[in-house]
C-alpha atoms as a PDB file:
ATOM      1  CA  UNK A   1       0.000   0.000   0.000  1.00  0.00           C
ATOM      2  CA  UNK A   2       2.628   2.678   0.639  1.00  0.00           C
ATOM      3  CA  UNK A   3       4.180   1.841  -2.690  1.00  0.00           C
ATOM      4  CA  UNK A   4       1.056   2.652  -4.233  1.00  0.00           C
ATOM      5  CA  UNK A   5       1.171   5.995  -2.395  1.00  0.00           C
ATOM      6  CA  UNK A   6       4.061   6.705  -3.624  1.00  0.00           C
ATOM      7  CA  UNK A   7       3.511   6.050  -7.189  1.00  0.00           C
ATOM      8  CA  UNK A   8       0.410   8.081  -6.929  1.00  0.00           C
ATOM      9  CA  UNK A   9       1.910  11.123  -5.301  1.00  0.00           C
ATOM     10  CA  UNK A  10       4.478  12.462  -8.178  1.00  0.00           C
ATOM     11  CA  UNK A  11       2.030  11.474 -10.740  1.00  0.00           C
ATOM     12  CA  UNK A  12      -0.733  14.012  -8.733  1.00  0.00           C
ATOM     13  CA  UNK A  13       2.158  16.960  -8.663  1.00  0.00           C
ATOM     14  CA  UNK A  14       3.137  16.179 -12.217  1.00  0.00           C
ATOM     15  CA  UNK A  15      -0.733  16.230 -13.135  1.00  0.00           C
ATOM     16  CA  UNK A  16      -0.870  19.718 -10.679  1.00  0.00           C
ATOM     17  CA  UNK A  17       2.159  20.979 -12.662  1.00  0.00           C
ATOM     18  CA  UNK A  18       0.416  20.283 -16.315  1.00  0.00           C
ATOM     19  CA  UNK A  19      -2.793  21.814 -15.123  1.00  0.00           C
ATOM     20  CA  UNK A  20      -1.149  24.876 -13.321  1.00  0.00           C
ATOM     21  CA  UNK A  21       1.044  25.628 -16.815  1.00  0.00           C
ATOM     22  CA  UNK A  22      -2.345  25.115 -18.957  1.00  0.00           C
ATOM     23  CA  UNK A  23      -3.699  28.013 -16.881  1.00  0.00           C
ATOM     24  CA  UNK A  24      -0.576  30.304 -17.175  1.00  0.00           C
ATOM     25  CA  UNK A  25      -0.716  29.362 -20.662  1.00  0.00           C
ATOM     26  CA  UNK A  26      -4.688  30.715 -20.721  1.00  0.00           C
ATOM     27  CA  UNK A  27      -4.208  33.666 -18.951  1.00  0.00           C
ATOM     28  CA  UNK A  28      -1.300  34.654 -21.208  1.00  0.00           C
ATOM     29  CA  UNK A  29      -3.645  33.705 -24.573  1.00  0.00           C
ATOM     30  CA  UNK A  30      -6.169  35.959 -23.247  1.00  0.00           C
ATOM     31  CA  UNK A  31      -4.236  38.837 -22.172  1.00  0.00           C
ATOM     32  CA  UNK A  32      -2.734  38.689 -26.078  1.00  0.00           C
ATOM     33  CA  UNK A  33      -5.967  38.604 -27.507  1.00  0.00           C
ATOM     34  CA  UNK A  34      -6.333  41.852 -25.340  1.00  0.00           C
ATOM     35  CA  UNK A  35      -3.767  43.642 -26.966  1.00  0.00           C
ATOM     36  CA  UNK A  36      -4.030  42.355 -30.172  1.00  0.00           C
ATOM     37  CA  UNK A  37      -8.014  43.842 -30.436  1.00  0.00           C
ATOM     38  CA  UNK A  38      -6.324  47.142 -28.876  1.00  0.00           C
ATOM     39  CA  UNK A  39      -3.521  47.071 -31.616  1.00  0.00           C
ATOM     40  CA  UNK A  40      -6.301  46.833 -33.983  1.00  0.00           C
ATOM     41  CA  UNK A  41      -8.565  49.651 -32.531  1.00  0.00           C
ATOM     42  CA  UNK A  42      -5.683  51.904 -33.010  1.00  0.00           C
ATOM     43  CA  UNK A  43      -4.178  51.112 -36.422  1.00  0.00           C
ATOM     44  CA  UNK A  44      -8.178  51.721 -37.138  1.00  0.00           C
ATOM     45  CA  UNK A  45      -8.318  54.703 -35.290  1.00  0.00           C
ATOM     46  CA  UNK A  46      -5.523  56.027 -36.577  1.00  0.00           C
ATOM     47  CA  UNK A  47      -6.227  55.265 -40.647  1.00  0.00           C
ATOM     48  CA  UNK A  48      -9.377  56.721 -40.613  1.00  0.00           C
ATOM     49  CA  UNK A  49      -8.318  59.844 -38.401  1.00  0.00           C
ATOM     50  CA  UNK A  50      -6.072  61.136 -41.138  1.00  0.00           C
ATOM     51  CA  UNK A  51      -4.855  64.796 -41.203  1.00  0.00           C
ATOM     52  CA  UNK A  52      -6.150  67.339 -42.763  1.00  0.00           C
ATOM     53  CA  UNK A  53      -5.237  71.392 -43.672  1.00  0.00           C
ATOM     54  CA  UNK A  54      -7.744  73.086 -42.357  1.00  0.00           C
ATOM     55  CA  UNK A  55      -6.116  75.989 -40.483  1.00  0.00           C
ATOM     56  CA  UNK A  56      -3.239  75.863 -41.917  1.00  0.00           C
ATOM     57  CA  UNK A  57      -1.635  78.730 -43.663  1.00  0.00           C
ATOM     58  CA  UNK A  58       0.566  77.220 -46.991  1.00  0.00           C
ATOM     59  CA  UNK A  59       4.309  77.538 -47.340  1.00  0.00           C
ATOM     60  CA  UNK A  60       5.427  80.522 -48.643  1.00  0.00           C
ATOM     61  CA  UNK A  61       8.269  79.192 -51.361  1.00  0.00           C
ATOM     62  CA  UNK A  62      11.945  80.708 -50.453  1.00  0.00           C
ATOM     63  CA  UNK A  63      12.469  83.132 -52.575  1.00  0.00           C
ATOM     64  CA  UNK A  64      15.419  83.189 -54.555  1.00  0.00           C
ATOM     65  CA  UNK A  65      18.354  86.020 -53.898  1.00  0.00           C
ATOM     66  CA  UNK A  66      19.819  87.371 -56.755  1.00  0.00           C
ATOM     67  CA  UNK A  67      23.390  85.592 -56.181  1.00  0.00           C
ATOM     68  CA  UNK A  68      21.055  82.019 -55.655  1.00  0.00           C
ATOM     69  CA  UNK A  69      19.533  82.659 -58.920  1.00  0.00           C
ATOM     70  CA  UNK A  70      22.544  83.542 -60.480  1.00  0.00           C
ATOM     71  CA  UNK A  71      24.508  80.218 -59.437  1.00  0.00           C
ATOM     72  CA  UNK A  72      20.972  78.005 -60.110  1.00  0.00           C
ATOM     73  CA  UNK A  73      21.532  79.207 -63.641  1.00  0.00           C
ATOM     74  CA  UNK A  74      25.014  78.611 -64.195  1.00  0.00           C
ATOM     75  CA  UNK A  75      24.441  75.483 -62.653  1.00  0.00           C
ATOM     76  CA  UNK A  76      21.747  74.004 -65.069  1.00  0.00           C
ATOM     77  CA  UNK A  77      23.646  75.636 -68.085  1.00  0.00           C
ATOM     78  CA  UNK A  78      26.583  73.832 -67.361  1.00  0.00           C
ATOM     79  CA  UNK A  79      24.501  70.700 -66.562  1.00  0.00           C
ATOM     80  CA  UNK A  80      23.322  71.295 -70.139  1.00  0.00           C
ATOM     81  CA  UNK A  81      26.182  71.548 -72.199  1.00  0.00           C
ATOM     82  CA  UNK A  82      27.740  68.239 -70.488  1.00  0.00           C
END
């Protein structure tokens, strides 16, 4: 009888082990799904929020100086001739 005891004792902590690591394992599965609806909210959220330019004043373009111009144009002549 106490060999029989015996037997049965590791196999009940190896059965409590198995079933305590099937929870963890659970709990973690869950929690991911948690995030993973999140992560999907916000890519969702954020593709449809977009930007837009209302109230925005446009770029003024840089206006050239005279020496700026000067060099763009010897620049793109002597790009030309090459």
């Amino acid at each position: 009888m106490e060999e029989q005891k015996q037997e049965t004792q590791p196999v009940l902590s190896l059965v409590e082990r198995a079933e305590a690591a099937v929870k963890a394992i659970k709990e973690q599965n869950d929690r991911h799904e948690e995030l993973v609806k999140k992560e999907e909210e916000n890519r969702a959220k954020q593709m449809l929020g977009g930007t837009t330019d209302a109230g925005q004043t446009p770029e003024k373009p840089k206006e050239e100086t005279p020496k700026e111009y000067k060099d763009r144009i010897e620049r793109e002549a002597r790009a030309g001739k090459k």
